[in-house]
C-alpha atoms as a PDB file:
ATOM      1  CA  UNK A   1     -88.845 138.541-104.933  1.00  0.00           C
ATOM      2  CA  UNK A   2     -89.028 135.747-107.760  1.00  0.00           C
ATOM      3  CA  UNK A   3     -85.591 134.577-109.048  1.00  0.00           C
ATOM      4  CA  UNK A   4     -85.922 132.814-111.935  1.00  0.00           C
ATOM      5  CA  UNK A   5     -84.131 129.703-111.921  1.00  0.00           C
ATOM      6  CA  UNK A   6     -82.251 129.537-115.416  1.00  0.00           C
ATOM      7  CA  UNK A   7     -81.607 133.601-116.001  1.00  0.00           C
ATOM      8  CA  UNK A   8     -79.689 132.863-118.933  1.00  0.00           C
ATOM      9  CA  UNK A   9     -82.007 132.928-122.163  1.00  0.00           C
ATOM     10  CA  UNK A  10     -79.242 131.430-124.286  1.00  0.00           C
ATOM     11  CA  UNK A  11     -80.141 128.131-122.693  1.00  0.00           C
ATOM     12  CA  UNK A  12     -84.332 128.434-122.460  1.00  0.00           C
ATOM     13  CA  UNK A  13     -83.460 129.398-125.979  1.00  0.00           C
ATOM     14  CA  UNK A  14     -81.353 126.332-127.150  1.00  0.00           C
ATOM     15  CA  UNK A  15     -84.083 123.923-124.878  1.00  0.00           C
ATOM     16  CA  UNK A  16     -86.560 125.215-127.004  1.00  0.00           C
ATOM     17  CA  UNK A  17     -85.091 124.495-130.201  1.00  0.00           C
ATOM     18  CA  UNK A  18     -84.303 121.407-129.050  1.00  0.00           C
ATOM     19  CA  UNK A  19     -88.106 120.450-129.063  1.00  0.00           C
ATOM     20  CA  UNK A  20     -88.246 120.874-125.598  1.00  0.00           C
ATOM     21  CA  UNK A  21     -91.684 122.148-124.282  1.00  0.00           C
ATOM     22  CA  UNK A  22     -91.038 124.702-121.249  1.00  0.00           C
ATOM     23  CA  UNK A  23     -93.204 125.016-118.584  1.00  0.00           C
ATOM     24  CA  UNK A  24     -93.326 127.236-116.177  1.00  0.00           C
ATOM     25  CA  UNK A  25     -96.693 128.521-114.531  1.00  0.00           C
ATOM     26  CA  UNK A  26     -98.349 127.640-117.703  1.00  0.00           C
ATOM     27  CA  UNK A  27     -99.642 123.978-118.581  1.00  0.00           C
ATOM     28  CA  UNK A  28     -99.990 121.572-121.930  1.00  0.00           C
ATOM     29  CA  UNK A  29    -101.931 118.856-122.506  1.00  0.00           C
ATOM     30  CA  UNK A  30    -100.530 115.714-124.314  1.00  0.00           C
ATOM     31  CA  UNK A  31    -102.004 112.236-124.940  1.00  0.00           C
ATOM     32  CA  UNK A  32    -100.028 108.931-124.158  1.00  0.00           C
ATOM     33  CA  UNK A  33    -102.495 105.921-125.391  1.00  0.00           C
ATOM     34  CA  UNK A  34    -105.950 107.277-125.881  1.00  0.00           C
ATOM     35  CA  UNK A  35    -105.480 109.754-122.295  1.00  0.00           C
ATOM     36  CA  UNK A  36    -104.885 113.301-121.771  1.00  0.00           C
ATOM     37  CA  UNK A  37    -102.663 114.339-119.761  1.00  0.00           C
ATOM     38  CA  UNK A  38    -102.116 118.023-118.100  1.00  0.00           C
ATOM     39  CA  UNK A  39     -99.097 118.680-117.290  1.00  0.00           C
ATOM     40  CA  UNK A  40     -98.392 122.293-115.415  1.00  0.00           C
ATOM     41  CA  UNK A  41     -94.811 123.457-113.603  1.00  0.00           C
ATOM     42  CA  UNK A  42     -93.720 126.028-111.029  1.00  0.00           C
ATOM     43  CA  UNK A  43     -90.225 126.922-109.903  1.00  0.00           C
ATOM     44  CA  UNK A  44     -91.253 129.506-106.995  1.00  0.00           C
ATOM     45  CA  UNK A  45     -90.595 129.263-103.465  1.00  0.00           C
ATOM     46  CA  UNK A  46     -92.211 129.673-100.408  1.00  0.00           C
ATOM     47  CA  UNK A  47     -91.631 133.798 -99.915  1.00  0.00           C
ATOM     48  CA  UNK A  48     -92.766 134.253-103.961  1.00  0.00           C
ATOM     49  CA  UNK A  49     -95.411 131.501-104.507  1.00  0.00           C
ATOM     50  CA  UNK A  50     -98.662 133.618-104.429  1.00  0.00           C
ATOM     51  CA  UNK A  51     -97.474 136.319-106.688  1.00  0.00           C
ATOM     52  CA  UNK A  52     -95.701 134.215-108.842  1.00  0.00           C
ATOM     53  CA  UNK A  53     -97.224 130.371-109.219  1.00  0.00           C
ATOM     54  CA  UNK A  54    -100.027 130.578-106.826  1.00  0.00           C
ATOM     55  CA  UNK A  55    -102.843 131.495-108.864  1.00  0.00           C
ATOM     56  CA  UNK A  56    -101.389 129.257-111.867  1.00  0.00           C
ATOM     57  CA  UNK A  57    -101.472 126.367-109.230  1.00  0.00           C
ATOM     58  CA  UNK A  58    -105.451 127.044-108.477  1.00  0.00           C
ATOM     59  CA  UNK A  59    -106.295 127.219-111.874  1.00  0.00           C
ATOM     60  CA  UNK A  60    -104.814 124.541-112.866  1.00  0.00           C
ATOM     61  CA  UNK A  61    -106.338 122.466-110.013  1.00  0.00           C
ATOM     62  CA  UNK A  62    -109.676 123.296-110.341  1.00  0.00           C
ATOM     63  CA  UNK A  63    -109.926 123.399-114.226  1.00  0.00           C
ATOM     64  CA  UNK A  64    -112.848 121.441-114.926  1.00  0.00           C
ATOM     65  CA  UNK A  65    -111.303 118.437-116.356  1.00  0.00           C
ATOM     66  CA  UNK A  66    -111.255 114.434-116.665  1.00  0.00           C
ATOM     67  CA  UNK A  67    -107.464 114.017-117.320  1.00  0.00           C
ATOM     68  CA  UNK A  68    -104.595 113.044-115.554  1.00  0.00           C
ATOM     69  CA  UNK A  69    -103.098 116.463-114.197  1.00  0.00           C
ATOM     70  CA  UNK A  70     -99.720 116.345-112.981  1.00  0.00           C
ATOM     71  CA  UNK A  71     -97.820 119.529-111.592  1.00  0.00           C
ATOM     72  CA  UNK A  72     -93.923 119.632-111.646  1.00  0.00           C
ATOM     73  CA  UNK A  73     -92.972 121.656-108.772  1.00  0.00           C
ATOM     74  CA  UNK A  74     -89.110 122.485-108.460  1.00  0.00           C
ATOM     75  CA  UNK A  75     -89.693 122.975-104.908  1.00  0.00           C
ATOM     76  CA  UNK A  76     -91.631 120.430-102.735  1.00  0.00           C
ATOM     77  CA  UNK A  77     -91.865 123.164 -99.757  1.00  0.00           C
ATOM     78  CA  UNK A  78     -94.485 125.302-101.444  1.00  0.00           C
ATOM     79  CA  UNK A  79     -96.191 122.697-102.575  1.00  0.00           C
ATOM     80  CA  UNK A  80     -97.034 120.546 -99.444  1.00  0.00           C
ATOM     81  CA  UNK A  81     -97.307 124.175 -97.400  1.00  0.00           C
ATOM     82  CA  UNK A  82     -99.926 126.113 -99.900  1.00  0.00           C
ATOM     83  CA  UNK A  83    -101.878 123.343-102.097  1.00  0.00           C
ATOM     84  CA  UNK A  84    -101.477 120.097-100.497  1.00  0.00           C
ATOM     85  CA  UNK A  85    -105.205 118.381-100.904  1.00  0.00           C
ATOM     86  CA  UNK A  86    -105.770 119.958-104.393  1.00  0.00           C
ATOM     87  CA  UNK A  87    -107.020 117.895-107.122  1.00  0.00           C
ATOM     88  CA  UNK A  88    -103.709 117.278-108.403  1.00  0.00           C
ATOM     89  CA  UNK A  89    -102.933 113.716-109.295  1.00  0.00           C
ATOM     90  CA  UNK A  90     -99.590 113.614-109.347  1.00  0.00           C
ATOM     91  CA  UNK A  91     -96.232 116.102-107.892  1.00  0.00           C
ATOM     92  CA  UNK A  92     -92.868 115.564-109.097  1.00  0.00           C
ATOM     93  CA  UNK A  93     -90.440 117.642-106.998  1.00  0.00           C
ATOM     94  CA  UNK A  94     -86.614 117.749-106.025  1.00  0.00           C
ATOM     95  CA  UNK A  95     -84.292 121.049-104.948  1.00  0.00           C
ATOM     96  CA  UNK A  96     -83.531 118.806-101.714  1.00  0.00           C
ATOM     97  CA  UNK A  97     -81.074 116.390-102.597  1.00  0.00           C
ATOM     98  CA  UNK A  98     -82.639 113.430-100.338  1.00  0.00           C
ATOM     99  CA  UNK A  99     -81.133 116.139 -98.101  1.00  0.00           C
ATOM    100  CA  UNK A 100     -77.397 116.149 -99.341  1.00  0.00           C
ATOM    101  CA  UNK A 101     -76.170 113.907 -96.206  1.00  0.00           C
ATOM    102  CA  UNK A 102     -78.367 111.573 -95.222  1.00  0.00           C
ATOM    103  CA  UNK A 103     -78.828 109.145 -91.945  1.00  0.00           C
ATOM    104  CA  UNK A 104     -79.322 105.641 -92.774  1.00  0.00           C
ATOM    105  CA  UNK A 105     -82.999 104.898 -91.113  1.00  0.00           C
ATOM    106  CA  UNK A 106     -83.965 108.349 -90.464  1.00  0.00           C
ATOM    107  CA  UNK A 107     -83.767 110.661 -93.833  1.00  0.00           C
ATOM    108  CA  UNK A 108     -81.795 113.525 -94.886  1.00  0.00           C
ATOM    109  CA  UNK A 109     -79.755 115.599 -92.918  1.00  0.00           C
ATOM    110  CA  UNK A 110     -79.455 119.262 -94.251  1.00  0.00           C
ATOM    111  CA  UNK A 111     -81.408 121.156 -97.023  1.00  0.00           C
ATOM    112  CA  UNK A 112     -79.881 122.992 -99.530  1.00  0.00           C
ATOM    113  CA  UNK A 113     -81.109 126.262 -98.005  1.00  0.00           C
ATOM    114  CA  UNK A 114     -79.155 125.287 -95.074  1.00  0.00           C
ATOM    115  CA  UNK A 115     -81.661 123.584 -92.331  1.00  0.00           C
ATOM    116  CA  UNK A 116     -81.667 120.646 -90.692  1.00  0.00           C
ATOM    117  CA  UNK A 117     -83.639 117.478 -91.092  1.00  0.00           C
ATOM    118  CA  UNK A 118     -85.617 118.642 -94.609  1.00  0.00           C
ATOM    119  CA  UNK A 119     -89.291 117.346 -94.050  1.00  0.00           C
ATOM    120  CA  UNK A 120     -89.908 116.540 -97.537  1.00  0.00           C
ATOM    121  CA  UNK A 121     -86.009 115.314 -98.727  1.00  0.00           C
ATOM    122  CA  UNK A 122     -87.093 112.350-100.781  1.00  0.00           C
ATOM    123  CA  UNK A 123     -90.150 109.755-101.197  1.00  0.00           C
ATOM    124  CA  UNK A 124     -93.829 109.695-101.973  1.00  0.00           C
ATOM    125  CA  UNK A 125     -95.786 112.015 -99.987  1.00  0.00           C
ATOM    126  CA  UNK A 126     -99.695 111.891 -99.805  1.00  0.00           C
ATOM    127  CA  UNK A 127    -102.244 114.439 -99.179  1.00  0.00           C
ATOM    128  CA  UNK A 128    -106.258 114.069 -99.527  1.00  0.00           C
ATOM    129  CA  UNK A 129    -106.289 113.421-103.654  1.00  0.00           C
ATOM    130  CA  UNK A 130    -102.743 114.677-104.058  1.00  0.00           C
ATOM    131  CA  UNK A 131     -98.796 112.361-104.232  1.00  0.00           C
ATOM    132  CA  UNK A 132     -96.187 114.131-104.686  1.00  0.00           C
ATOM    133  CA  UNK A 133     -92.548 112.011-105.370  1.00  0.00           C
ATOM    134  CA  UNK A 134     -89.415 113.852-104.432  1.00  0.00           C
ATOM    135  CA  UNK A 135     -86.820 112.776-106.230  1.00  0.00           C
ATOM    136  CA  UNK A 136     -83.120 113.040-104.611  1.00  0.00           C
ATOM    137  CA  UNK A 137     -81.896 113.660-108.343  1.00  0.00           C
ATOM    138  CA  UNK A 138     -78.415 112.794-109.079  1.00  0.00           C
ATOM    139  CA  UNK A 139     -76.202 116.082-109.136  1.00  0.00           C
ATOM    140  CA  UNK A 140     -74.606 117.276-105.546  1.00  0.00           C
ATOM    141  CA  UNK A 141     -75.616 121.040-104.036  1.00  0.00           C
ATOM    142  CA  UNK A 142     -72.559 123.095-103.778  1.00  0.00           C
ATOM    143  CA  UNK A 143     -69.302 122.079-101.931  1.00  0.00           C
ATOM    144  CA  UNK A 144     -70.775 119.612 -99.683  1.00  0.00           C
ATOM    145  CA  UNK A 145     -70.500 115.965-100.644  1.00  0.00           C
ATOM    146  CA  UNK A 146     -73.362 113.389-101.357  1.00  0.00           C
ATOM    147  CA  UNK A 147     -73.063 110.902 -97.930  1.00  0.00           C
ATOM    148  CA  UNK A 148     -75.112 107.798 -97.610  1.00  0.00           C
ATOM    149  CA  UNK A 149     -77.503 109.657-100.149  1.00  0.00           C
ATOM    150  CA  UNK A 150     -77.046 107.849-103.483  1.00  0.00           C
ATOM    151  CA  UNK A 151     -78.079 109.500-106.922  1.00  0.00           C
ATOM    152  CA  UNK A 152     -81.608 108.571-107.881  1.00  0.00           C
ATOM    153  CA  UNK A 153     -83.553 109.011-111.267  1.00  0.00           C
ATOM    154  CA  UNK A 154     -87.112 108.496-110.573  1.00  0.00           C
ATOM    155  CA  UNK A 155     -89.539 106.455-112.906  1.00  0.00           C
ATOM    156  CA  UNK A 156     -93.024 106.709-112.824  1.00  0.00           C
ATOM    157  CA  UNK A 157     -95.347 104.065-114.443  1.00  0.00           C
ATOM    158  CA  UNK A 158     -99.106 105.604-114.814  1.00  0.00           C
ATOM    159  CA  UNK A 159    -101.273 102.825-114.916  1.00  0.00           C
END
């Protein structure tokens, strides 16, 4: 079943004080220079997406809309399994690490749920209207050190 990623309200509590706008199968719409933008997030995986983000995630795609929609997807997994080719503009993902160890040339090594050679560990992937950009973030995942696999904070200029 969905587990929530932050279970502790204290802290969705505090975020929101801070001015922080939460967003989590549910979208808002801002403007940055005359264009709106959608912007819509998930935190499911792949066992709870349908009951849990999936029917956000068509919604959101197939809203009848001119703006910029971009979907912030904790998880690249579900995305690329369930709704790559939607008309999403833009993914931002992580969870993977860049794959925690990585192989210089080849790509990440081991996922945080444990397998081997993570397809989607870090880059721009592309599918029919649809990028997605998975960050490799800049924390470590448990006991096991960073290797080859430096810290990266993604930015994305929208032209």
């Amino acid at each position: 079943n969905f587990e929530p990623l932050v279970k502790d309200n204290s802290l969705l509590t505090g975020l929101r004080d801070a001015g922080v706008v939460i967003v989590q199968n549910e979208s808002v719409i801002t403007t940055v220079n005359g264009n709106k933008i959608e912007i819509g997030g998930i935190s499911t995986n792949l066992s709870s997406f349908w009951p849990n983000s999936g029917q956000f995630v068509y919604r959101f795609a197939e809203s009848d809309s001119n703006h910029f929609k971009i979907l912030i997807s904790h998880r690249p997994d579900p995305v690329m399994e369930y709704i790559a080719g939607y008309r999403l503009d833009l993914v931002v993902s992580g969870h993977t690490h860049g794959g925690i160890v990585r192989i210089p040339g080849k790509g990440g090594l081991l996922s945080t749920e444990g397998g081997f050679f993570p397809e989607y560990d870090a880059g721009l992937f592309e599918s029919g209207p649809m990028t997605m950009i998975v960050s490799r973030g800049l924390g470590g995942h448990g006991v096991i050190p960073r290797s080859f696999n430096s810290p990266e904070l993604v930015v994305s200029d929208l032209n």
